[in-house]
Protein backbone atom coordinates (compact mmCIF):
# COMPACT_ATOMS: atom_id res chain seq x y z
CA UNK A 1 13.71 -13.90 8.76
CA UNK A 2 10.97 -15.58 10.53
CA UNK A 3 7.35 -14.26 11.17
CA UNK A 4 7.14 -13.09 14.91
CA UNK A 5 11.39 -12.23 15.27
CA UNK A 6 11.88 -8.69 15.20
CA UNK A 7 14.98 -6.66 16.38
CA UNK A 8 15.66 -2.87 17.84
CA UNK A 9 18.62 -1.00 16.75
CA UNK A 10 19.88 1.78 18.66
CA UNK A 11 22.78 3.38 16.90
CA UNK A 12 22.53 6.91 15.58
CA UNK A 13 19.02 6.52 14.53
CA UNK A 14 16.75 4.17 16.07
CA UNK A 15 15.00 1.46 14.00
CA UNK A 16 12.00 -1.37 14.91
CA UNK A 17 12.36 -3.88 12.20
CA UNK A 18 10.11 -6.95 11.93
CA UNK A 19 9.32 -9.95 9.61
CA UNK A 20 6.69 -10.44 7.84
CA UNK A 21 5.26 -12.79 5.54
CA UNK A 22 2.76 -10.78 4.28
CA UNK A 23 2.82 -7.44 2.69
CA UNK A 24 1.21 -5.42 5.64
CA UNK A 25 0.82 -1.88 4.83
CA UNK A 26 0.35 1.16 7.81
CA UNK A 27 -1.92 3.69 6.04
CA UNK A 28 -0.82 6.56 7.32
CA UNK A 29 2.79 6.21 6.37
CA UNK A 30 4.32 5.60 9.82
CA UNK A 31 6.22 2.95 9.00
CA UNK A 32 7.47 1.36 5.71
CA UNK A 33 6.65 -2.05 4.67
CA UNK A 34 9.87 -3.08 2.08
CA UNK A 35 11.12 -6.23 -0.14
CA UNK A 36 12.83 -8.77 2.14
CA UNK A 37 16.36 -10.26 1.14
CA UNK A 38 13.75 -13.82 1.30
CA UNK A 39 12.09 -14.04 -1.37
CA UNK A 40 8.16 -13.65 -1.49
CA UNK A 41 8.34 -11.68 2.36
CA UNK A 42 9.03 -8.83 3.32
CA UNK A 43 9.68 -6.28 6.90
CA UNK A 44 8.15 -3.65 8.19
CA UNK A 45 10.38 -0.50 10.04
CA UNK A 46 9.97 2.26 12.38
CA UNK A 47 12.81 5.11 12.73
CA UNK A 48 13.50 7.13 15.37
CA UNK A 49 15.78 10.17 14.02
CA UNK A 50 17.97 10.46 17.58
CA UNK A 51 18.33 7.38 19.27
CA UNK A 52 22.08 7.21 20.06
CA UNK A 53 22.45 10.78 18.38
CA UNK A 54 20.78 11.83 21.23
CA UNK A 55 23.02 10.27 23.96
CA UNK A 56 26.14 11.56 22.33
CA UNK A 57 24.77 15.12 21.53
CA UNK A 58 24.28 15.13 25.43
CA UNK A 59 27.48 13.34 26.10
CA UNK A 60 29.80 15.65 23.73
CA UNK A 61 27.68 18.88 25.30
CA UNK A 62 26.85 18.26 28.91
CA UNK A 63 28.73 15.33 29.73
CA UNK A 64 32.44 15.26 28.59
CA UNK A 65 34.48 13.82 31.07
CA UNK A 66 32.06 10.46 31.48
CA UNK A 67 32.69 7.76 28.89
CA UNK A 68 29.90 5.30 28.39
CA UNK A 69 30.68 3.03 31.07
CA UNK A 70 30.53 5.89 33.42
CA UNK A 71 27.25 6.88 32.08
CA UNK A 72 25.56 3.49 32.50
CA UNK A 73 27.14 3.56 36.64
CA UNK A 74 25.54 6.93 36.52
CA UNK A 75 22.23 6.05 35.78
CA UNK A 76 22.04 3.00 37.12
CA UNK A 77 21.28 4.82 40.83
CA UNK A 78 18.67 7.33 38.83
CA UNK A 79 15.12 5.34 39.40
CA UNK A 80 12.95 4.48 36.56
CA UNK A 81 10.96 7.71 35.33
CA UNK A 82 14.03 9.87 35.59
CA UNK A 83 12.20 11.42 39.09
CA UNK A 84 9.45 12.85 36.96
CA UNK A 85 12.06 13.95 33.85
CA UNK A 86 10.63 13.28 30.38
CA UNK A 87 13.21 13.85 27.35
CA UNK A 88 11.45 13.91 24.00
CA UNK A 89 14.26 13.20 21.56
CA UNK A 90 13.16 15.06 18.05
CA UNK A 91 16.90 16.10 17.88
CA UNK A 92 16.31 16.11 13.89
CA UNK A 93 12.53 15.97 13.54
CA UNK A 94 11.09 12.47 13.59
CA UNK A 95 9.81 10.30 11.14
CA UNK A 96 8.13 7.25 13.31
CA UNK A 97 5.14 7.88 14.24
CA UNK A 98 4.91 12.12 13.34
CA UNK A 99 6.55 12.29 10.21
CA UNK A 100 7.52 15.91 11.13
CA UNK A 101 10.92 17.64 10.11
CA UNK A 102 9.73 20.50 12.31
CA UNK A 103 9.68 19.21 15.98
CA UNK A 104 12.40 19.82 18.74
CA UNK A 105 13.90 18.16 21.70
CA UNK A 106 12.53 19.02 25.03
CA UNK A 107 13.37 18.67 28.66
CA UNK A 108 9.85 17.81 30.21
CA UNK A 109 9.82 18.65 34.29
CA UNK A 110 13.17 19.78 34.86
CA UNK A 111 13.55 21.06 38.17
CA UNK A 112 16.30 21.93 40.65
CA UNK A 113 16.28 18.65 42.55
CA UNK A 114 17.42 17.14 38.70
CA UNK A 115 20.99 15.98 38.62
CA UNK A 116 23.05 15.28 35.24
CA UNK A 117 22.51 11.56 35.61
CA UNK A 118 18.80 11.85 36.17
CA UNK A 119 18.82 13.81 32.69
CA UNK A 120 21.00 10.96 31.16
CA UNK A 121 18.95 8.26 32.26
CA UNK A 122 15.72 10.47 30.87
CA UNK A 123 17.14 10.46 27.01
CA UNK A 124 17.63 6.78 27.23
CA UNK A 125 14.14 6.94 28.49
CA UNK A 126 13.17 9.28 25.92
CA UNK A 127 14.78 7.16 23.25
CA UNK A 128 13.34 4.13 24.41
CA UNK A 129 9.75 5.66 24.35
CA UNK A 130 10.11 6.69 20.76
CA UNK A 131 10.78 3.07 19.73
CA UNK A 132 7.84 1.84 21.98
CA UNK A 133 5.85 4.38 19.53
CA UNK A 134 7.10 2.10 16.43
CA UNK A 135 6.69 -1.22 18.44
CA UNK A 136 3.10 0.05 19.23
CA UNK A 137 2.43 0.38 15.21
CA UNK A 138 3.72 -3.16 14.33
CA UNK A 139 1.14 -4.25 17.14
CA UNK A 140 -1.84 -2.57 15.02
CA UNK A 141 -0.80 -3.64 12.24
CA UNK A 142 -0.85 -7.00 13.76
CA UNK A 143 2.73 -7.45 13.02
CA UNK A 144 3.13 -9.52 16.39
CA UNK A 145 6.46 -9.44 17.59
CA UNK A 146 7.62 -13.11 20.02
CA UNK A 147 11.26 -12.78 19.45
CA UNK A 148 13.05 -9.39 20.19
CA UNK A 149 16.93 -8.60 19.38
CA UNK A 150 18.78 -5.90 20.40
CA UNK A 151 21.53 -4.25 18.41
CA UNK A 152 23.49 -1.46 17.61
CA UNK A 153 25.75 0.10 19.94
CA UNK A 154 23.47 1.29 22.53
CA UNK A 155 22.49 -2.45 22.92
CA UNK A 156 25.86 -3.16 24.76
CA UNK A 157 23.99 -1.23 27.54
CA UNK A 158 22.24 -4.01 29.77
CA UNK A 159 20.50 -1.49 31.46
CA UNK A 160 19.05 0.13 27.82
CA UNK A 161 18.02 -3.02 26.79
CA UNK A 162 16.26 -3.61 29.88
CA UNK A 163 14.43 -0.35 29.45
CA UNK A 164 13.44 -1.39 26.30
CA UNK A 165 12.15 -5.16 27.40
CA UNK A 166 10.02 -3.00 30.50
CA UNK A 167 8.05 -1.07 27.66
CA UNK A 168 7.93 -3.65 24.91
CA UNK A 169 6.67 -5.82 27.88
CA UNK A 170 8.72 -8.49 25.92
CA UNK A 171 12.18 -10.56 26.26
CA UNK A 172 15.07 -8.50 24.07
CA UNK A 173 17.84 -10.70 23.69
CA UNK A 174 21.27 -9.63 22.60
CA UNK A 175 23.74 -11.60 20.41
CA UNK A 176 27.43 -12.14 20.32
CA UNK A 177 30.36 -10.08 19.68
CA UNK A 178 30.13 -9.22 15.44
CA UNK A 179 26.46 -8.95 14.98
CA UNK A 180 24.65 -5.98 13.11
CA UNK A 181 25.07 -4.99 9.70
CA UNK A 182 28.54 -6.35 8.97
CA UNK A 183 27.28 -9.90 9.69
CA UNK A 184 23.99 -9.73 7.43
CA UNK A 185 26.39 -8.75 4.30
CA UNK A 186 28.22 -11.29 5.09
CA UNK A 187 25.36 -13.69 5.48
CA UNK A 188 23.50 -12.42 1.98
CA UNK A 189 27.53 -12.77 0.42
CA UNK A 190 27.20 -16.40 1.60
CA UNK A 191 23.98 -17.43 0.01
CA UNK A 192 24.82 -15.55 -3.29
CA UNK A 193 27.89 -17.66 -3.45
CA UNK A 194 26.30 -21.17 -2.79
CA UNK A 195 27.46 -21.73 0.77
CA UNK A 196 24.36 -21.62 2.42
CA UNK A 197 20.91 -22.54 0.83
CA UNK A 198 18.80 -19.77 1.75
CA UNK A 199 18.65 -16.84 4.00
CA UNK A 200 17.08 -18.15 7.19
CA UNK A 201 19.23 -21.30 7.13
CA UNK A 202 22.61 -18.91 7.52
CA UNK A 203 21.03 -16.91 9.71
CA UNK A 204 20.19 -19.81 11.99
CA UNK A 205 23.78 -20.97 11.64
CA UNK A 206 25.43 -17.52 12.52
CA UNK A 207 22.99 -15.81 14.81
CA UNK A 208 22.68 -16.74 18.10
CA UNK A 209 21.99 -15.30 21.67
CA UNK A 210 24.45 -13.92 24.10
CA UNK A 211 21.55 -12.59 27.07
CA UNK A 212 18.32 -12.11 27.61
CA UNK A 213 16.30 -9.29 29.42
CA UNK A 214 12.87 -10.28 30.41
CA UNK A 215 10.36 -7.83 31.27
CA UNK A 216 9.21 -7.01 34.66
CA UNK A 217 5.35 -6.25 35.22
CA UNK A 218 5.17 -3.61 37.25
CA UNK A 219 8.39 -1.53 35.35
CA UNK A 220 5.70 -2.09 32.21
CA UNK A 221 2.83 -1.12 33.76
CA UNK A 222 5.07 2.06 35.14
CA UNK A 223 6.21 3.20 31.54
CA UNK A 224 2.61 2.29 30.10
CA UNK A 225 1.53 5.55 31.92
CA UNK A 226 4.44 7.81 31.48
CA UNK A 227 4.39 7.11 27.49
CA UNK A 228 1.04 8.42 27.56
CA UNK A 229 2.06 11.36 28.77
CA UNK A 230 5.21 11.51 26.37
CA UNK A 231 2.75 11.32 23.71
CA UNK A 232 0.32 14.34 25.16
CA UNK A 233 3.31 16.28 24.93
CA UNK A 234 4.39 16.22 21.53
CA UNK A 235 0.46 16.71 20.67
CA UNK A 236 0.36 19.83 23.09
CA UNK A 237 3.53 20.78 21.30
CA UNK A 238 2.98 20.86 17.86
CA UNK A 239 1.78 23.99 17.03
CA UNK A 240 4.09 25.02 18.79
CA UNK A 241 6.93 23.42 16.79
CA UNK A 242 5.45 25.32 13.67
CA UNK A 243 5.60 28.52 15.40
CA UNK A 244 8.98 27.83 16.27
CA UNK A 245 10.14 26.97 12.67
CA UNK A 246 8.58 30.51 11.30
CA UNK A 247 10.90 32.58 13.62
């Protein structure tokens, strides 16, 4: 509710959502600038179409005896960059930053040295790059983002948030138990009622910080060069996603 805060949801879509006092306006359409719930301000957003969708499409398809804890054991011995395994997660075509119902998902450098972990620690990857691409717009835009928050349920995952902190190359905190969604209404319920003044002063009463993943340099500088390489592909790709749509 504050220029500069900004949070990252990860649940079946992915979203980027930051404050803004000003009405800030991406000309191409990648993102969309909306009212805020405080008055005279508004936030800008970024959606991913697959963010958790894609974890629990592999999950339910590839993956069914590991529940989630077992996943995060899993990848935590994969290394960062997956061992050269790049997941581009258009599950459902993507909206932030292609705004193309046509494009795929896609295994990038599968080999036979790739294990099932290695591929579940690439979609998180994958994921994660795909809301870099929408944290990467706010920073044109000069929507500049000081305060990150994590939520949704992939945030429960310390090691997705720190993913996610690597690439931003900012701190993403995490709250406490009850956050999300279901805490907002309750917060906007409170103000309409007369309980609390105004938005931001519930918000600082109710929403506070749990944990905090800072980002480490070199992990950054690491991902910088593998999400250019994420982004070649989807621009090698999509003519290729047309042809694919015409069969």
């Amino acid at each position: 509710m504050e220029d500069g805060k900004a949070f990252t949801t990860i649940g079946t879509s992915g979203v980027v959502f930051a404050h803004t006092n000003n009405p800030v306006i991406d000309p191409q359409g990648r993102v969309h600038t909306f009212c805020c719930a405080v008055p005279g301000c508004w936030h800008v957003m970024g959606v991913t179409q697959a963010a958790g969708l894609s974890l629990k499409w592999f999950r339910e398809n590839l993956a069914e005896n590991m529940d989630f804890d077992a996943i995060n054991q899993a990848i935590a011995g994969v290394p960062r960059g997956s061992r050269r395994l790049i997941y581009l997660p258009y599950l459902m075509g993507e909206r932030t930053p292609h705004l193309n119902p046509d494009c795929r998902g896609v295994f990038f450098g599968l080999s036979a040295m790739h294990k099932r972990a290695d591929m579940l620690r690439a979609v998180m990857e994958g994921v994660s790059f795909s809301l870099l691409d929408c944290w990467n717009i706010l920073q044109e835009m000069n929507i500049k983002v000081k305060d990150m928050m994590a939520c949704g349920g992939g945030s429960k995952s310390p090691l997705w948030r720190q993913m996610l902190a690597n690439m931003y190359g900012c701190p993403v905190k995490v709250g406490g138990e009850g956050g999300g969604a279901v805490l907002g209404a309750a917060i906007l319920a409170g103000v309409a009622a007369g309980i609390y003044e105004d938005v931001p002063t519930a918000c600082r009463r109710f929403v506070g910080t749990a944990s905090v993943c800072q980002p480490k340099p070199e992990a950054h500088e690491y991902y910088g060069k593998v999400h250019q390489l994420y982004n070649k592909l989807y621009n090698q790709l999509k003519e290729c996603y047309k042809d694919l749509a015409s069969l």
